[in-house]
PDB file of N, CA and C in Angstrom:
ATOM      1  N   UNK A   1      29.199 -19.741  51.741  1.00  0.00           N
ATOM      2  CA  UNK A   1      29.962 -20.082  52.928  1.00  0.00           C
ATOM      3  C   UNK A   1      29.161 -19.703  54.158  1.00  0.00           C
ATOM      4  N   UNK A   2      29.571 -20.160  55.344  1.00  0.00           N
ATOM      5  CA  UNK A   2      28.222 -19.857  56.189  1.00  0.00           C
ATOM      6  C   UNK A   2      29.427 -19.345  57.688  1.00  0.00           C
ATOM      7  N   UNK A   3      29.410 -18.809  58.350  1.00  0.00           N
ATOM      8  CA  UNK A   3      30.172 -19.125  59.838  1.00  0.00           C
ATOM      9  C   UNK A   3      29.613 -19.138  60.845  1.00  0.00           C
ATOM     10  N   UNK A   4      30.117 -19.880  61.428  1.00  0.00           N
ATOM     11  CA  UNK A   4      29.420 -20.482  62.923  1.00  0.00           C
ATOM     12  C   UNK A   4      29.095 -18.878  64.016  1.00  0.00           C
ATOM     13  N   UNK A   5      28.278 -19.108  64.606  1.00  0.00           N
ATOM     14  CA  UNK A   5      27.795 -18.070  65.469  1.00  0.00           C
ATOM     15  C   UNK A   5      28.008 -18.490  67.127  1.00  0.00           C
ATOM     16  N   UNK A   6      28.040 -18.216  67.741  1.00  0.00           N
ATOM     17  CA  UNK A   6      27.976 -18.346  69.145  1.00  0.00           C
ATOM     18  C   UNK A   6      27.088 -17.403  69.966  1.00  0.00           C
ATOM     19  N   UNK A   7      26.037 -17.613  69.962  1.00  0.00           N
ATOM     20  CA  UNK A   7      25.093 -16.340  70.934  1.00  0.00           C
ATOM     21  C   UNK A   7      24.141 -16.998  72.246  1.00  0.00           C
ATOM     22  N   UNK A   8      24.120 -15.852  72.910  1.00  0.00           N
ATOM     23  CA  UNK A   8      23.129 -16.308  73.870  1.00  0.00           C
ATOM     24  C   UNK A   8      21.652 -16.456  73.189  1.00  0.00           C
ATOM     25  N   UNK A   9      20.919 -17.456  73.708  1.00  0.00           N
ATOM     26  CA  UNK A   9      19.692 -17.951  73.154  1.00  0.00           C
ATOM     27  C   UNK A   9      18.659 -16.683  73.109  1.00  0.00           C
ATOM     28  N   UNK A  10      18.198 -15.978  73.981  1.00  0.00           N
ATOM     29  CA  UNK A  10      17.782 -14.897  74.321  1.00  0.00           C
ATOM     30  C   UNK A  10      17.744 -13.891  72.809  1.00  0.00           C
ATOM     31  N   UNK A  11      19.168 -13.515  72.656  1.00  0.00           N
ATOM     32  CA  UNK A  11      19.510 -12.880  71.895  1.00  0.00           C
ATOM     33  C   UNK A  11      18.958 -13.616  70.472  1.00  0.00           C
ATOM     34  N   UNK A  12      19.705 -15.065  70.103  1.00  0.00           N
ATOM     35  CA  UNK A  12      19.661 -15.572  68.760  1.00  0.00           C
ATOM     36  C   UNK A  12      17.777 -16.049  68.872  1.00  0.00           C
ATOM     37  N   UNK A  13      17.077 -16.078  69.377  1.00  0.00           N
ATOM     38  CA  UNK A  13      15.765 -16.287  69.563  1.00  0.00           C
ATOM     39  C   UNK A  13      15.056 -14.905  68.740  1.00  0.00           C
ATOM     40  N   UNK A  14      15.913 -13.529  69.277  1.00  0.00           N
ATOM     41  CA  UNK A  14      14.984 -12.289  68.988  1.00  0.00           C
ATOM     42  C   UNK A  14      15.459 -12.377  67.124  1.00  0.00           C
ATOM     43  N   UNK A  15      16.498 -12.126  66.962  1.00  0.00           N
ATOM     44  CA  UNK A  15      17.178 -12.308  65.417  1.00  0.00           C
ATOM     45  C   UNK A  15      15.891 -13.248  64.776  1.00  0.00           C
ATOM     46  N   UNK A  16      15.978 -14.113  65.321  1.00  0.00           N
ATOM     47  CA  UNK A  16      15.046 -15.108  64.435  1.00  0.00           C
ATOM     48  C   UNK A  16      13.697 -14.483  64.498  1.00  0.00           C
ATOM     49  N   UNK A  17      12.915 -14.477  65.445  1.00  0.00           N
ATOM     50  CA  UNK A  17      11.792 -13.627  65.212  1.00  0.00           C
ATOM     51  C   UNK A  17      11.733 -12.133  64.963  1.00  0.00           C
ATOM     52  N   UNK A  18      12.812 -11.480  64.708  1.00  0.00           N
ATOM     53  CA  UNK A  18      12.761 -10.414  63.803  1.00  0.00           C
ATOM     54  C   UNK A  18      12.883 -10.818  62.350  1.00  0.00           C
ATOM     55  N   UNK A  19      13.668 -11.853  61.974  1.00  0.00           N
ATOM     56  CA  UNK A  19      13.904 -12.077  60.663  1.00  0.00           C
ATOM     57  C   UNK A  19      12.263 -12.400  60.093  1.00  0.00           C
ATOM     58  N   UNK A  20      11.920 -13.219  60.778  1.00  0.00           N
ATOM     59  CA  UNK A  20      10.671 -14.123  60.794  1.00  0.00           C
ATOM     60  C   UNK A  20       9.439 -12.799  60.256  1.00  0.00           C
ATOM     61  N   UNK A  21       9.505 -11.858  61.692  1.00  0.00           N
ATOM     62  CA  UNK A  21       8.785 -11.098  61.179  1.00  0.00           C
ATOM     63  C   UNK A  21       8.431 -10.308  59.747  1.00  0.00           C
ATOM     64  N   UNK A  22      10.224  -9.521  59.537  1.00  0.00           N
ATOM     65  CA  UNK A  22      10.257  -8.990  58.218  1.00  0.00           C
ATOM     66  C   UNK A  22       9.726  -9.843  57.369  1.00  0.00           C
ATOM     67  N   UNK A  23       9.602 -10.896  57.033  1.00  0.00           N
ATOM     68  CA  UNK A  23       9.503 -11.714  56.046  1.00  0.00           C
ATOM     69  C   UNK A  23       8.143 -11.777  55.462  1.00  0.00           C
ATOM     70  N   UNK A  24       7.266 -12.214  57.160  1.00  0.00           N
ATOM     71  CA  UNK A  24       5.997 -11.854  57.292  1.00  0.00           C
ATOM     72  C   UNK A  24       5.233 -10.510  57.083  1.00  0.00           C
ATOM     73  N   UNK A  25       5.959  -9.394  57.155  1.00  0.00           N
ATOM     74  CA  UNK A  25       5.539  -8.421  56.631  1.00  0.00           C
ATOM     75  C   UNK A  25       5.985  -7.897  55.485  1.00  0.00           C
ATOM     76  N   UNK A  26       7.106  -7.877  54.681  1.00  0.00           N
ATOM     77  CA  UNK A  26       6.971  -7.138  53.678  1.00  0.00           C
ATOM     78  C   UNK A  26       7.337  -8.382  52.543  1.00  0.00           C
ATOM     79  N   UNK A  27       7.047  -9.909  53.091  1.00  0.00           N
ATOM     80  CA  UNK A  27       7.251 -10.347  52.237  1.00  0.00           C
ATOM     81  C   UNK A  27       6.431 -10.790  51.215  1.00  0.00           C
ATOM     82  N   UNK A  28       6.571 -11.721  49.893  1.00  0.00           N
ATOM     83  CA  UNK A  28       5.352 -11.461  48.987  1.00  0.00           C
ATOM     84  C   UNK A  28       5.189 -13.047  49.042  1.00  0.00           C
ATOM     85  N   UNK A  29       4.879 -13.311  47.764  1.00  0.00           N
ATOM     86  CA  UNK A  29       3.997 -14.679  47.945  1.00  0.00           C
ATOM     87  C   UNK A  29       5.145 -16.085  47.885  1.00  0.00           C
ATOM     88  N   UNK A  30       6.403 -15.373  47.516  1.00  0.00           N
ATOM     89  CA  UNK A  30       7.680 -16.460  47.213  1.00  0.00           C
ATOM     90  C   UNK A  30       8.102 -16.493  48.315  1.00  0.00           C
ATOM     91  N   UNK A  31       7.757 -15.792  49.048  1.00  0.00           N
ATOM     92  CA  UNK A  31       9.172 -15.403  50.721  1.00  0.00           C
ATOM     93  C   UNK A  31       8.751 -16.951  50.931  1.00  0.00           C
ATOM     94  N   UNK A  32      10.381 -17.071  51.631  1.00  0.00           N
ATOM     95  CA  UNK A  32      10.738 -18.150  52.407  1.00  0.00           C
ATOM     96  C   UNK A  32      11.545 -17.825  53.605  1.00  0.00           C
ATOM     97  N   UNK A  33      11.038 -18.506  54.448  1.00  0.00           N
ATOM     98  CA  UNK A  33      12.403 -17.960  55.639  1.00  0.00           C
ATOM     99  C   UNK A  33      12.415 -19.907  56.441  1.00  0.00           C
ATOM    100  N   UNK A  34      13.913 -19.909  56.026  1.00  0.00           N
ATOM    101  CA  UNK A  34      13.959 -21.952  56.401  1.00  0.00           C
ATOM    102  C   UNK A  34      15.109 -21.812  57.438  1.00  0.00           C
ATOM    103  N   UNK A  35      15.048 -22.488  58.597  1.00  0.00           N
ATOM    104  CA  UNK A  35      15.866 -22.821  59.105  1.00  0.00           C
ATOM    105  C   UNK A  35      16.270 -24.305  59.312  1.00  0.00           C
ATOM    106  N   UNK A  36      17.529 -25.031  59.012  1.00  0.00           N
ATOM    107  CA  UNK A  36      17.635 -25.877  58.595  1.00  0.00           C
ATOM    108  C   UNK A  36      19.170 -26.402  59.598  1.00  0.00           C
ATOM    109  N   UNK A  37      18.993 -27.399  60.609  1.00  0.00           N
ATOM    110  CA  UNK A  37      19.803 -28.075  61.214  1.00  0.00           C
ATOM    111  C   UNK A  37      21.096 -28.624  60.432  1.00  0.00           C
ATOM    112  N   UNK A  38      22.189 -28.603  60.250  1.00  0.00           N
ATOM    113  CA  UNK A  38      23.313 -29.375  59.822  1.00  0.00           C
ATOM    114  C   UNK A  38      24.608 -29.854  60.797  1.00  0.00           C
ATOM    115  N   UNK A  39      24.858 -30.866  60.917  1.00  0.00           N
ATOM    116  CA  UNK A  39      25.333 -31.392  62.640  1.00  0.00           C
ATOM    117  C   UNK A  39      24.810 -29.994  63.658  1.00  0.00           C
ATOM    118  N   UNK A  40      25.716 -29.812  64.002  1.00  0.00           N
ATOM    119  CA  UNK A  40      25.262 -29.166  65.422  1.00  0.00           C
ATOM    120  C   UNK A  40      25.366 -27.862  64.927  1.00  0.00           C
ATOM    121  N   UNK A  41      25.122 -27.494  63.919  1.00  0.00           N
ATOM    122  CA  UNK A  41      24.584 -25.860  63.485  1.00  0.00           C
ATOM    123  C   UNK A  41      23.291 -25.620  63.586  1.00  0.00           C
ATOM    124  N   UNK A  42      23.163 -24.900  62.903  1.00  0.00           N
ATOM    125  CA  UNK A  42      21.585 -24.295  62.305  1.00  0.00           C
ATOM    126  C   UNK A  42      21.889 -23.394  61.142  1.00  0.00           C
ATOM    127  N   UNK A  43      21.052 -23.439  60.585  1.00  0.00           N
ATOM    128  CA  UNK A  43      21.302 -22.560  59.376  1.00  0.00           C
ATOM    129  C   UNK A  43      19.744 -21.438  58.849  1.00  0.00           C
ATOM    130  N   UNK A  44      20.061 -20.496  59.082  1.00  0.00           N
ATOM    131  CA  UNK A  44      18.840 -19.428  58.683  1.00  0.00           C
ATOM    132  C   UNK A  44      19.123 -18.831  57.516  1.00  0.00           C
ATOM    133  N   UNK A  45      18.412 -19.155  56.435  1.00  0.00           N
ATOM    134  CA  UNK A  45      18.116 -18.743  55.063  1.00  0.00           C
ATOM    135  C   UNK A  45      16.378 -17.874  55.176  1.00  0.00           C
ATOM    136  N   UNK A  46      16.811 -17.093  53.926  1.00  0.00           N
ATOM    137  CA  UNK A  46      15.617 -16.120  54.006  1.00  0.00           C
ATOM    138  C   UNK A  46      16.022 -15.593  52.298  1.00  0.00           C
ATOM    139  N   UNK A  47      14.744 -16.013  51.985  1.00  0.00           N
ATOM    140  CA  UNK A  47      14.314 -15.852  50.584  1.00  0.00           C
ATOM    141  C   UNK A  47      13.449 -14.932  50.365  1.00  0.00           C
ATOM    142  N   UNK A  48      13.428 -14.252  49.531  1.00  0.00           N
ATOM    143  CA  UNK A  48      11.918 -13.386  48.893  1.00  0.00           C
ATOM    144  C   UNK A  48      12.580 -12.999  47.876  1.00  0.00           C
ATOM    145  N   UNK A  49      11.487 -13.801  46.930  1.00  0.00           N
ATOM    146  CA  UNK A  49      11.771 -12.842  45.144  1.00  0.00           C
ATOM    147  C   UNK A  49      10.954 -11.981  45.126  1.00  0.00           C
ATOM    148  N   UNK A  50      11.150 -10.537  44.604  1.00  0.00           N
ATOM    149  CA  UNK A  50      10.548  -9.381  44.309  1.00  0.00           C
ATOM    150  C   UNK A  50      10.663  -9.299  42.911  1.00  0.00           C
ATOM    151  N   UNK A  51       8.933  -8.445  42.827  1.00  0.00           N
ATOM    152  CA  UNK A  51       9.288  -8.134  41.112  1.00  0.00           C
ATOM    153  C   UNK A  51       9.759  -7.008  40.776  1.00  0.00           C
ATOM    154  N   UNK A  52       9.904  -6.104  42.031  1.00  0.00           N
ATOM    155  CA  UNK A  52      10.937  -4.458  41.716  1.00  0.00           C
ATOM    156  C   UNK A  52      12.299  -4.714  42.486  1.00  0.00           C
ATOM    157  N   UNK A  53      13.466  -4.894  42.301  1.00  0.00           N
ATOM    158  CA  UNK A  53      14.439  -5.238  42.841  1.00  0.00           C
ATOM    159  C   UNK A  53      14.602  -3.921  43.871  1.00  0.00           C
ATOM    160  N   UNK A  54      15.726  -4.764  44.808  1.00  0.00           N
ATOM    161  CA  UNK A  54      16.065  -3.393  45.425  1.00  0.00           C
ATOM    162  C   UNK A  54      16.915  -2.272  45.283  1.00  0.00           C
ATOM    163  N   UNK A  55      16.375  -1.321  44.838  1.00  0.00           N
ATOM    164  CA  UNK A  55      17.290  -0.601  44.905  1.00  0.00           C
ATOM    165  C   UNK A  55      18.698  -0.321  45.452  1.00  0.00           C
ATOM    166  N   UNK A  56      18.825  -0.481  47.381  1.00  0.00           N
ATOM    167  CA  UNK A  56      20.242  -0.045  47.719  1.00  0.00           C
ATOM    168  C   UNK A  56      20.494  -1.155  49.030  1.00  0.00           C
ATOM    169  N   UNK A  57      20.523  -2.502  48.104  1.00  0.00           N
ATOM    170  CA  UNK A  57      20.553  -3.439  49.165  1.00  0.00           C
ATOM    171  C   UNK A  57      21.614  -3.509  50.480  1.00  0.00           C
ATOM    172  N   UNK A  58      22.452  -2.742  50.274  1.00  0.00           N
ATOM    173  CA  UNK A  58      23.620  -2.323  51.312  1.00  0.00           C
ATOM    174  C   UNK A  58      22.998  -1.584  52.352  1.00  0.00           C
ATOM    175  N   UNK A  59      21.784  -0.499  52.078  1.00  0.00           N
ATOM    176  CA  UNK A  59      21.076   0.655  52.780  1.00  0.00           C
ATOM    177  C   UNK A  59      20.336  -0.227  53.721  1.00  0.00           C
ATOM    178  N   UNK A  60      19.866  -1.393  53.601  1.00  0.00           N
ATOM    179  CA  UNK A  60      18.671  -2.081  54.734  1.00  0.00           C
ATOM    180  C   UNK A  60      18.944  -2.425  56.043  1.00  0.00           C
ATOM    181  N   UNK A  61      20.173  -2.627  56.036  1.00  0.00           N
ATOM    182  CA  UNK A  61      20.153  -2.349  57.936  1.00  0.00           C
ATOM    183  C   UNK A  61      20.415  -1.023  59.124  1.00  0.00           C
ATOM    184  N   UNK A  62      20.591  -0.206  57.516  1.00  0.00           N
ATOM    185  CA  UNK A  62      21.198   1.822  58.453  1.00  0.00           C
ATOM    186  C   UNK A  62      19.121   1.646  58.882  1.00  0.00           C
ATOM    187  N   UNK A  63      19.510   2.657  60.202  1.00  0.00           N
ATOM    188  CA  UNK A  63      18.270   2.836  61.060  1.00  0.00           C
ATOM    189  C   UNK A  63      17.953   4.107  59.972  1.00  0.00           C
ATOM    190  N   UNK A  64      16.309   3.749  59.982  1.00  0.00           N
ATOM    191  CA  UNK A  64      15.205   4.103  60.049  1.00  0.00           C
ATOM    192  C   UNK A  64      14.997   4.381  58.165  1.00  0.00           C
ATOM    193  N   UNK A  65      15.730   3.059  57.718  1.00  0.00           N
ATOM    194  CA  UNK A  65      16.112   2.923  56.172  1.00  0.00           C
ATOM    195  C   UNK A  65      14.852   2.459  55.950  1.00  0.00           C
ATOM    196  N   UNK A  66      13.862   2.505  54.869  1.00  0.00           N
ATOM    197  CA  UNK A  66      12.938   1.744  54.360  1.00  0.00           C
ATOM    198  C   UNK A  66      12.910   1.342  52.512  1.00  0.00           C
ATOM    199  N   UNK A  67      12.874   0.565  52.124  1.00  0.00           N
ATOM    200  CA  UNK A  67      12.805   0.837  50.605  1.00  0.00           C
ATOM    201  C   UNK A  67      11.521  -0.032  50.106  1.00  0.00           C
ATOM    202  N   UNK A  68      10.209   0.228  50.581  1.00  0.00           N
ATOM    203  CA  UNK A  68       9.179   0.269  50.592  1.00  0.00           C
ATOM    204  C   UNK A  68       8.260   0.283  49.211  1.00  0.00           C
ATOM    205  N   UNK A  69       8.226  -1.072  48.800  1.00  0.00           N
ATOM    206  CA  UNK A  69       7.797  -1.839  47.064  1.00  0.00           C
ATOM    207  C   UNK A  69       6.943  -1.803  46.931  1.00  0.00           C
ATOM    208  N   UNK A  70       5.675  -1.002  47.858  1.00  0.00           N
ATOM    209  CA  UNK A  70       4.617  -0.347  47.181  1.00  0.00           C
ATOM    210  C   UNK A  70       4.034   0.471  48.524  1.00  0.00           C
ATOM    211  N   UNK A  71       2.994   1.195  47.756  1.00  0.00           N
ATOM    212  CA  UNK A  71       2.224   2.392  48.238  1.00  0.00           C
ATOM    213  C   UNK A  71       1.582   1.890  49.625  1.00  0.00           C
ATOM    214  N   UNK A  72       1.541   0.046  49.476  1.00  0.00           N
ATOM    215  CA  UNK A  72       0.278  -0.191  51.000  1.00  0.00           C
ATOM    216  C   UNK A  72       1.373  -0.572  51.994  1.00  0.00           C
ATOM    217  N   UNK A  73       2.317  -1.173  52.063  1.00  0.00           N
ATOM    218  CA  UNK A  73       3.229  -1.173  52.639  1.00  0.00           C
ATOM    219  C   UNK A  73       3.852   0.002  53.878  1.00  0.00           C
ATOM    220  N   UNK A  74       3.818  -0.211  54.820  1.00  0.00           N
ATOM    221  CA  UNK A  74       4.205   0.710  56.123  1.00  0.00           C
ATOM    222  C   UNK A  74       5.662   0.218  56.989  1.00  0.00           C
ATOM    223  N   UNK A  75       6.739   0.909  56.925  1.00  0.00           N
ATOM    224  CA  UNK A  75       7.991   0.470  58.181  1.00  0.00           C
ATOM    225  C   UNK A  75       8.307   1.349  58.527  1.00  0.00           C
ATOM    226  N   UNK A  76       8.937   1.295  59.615  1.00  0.00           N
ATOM    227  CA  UNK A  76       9.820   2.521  60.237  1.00  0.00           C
ATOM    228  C   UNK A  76      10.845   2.238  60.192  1.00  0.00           C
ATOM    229  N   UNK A  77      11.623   1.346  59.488  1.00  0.00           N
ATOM    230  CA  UNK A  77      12.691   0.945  58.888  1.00  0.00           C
ATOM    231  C   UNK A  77      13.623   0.854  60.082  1.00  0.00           C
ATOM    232  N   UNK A  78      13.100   0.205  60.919  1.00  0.00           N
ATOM    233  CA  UNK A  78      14.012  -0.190  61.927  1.00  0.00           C
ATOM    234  C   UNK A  78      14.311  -1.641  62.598  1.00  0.00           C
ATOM    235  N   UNK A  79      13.277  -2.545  61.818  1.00  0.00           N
ATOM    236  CA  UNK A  79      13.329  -3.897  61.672  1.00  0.00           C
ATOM    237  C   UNK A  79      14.665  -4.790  61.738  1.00  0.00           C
ATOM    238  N   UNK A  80      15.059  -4.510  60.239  1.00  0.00           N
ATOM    239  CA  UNK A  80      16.380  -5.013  60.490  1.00  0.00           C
ATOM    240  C   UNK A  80      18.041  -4.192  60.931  1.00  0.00           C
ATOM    241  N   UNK A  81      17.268  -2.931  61.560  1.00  0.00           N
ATOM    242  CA  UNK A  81      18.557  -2.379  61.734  1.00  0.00           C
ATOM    243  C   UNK A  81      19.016  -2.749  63.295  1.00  0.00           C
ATOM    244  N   UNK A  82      17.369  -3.432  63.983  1.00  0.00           N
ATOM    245  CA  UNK A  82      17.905  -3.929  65.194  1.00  0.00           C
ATOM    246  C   UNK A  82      17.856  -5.475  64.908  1.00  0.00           C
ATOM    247  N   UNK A  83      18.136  -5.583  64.326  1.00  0.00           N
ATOM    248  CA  UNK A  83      18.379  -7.322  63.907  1.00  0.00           C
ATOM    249  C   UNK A  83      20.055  -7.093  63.387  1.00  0.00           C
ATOM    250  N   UNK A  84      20.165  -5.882  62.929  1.00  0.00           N
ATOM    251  CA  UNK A  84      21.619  -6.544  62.920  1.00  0.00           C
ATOM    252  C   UNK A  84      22.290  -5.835  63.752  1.00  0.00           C
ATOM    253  N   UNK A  85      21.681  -5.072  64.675  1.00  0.00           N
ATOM    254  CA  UNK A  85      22.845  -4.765  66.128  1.00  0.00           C
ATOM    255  C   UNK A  85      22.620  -5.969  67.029  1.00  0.00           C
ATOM    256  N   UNK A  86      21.859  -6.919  67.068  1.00  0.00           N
ATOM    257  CA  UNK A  86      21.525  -7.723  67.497  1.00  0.00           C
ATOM    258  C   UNK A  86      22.583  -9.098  67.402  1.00  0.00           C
ATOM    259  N   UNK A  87      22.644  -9.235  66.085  1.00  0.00           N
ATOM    260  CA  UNK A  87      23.770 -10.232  65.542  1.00  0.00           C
ATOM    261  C   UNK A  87      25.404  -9.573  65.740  1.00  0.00           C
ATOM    262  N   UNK A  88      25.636  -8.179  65.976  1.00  0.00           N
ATOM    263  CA  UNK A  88      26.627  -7.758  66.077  1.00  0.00           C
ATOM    264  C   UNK A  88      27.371  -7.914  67.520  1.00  0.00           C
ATOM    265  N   UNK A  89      26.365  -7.802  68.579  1.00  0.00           N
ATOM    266  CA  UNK A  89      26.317  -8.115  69.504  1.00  0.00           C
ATOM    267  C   UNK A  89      27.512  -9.361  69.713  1.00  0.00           C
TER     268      UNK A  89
END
């Protein structure tokens, strides 16, 4: 199910290039991140198959959360915790 959003552009611009980013950084060789027009929506999907699942997928937007799928990997786990004060907004 999907629900409609209403945001200032500003705002729904940063969401997207935060999403964009995460994806780009901790994502692996499957990540997808599609955004996809349907009448006058948009729709942002974001894919990545991992081969270590996540552990505490509920935990990824509390600040300064990381669950970090290998040793070369670096966050300050604050990526998506301002992506979703962002959308809360």
């Amino acid at each position: 199910s999907s629900d409609l959003i209403k945001s200032d552009p500003e705002i729904l611009e940063r969401i997207v290039q935060n999403m964009l980013s995460n994806v780009l950084k901790h994502g692996k060789e499957t990540a997808q991140l599609s955004l996809i027009r349907k009448d006058a929506a948009i729709l942002l999907s974001v894919k990545n198959i991992v081969s270590q699942p996540i552990q505490h997928l509920e935990k990824l937007t509390n600040r300064f959360y990381s669950e970090n799928l290998s040793n070369m990997e670096e966050s300050s786990g604050l990526g998506l915790y301002i992506t979703q004060q962002l959308v809360d907004i």
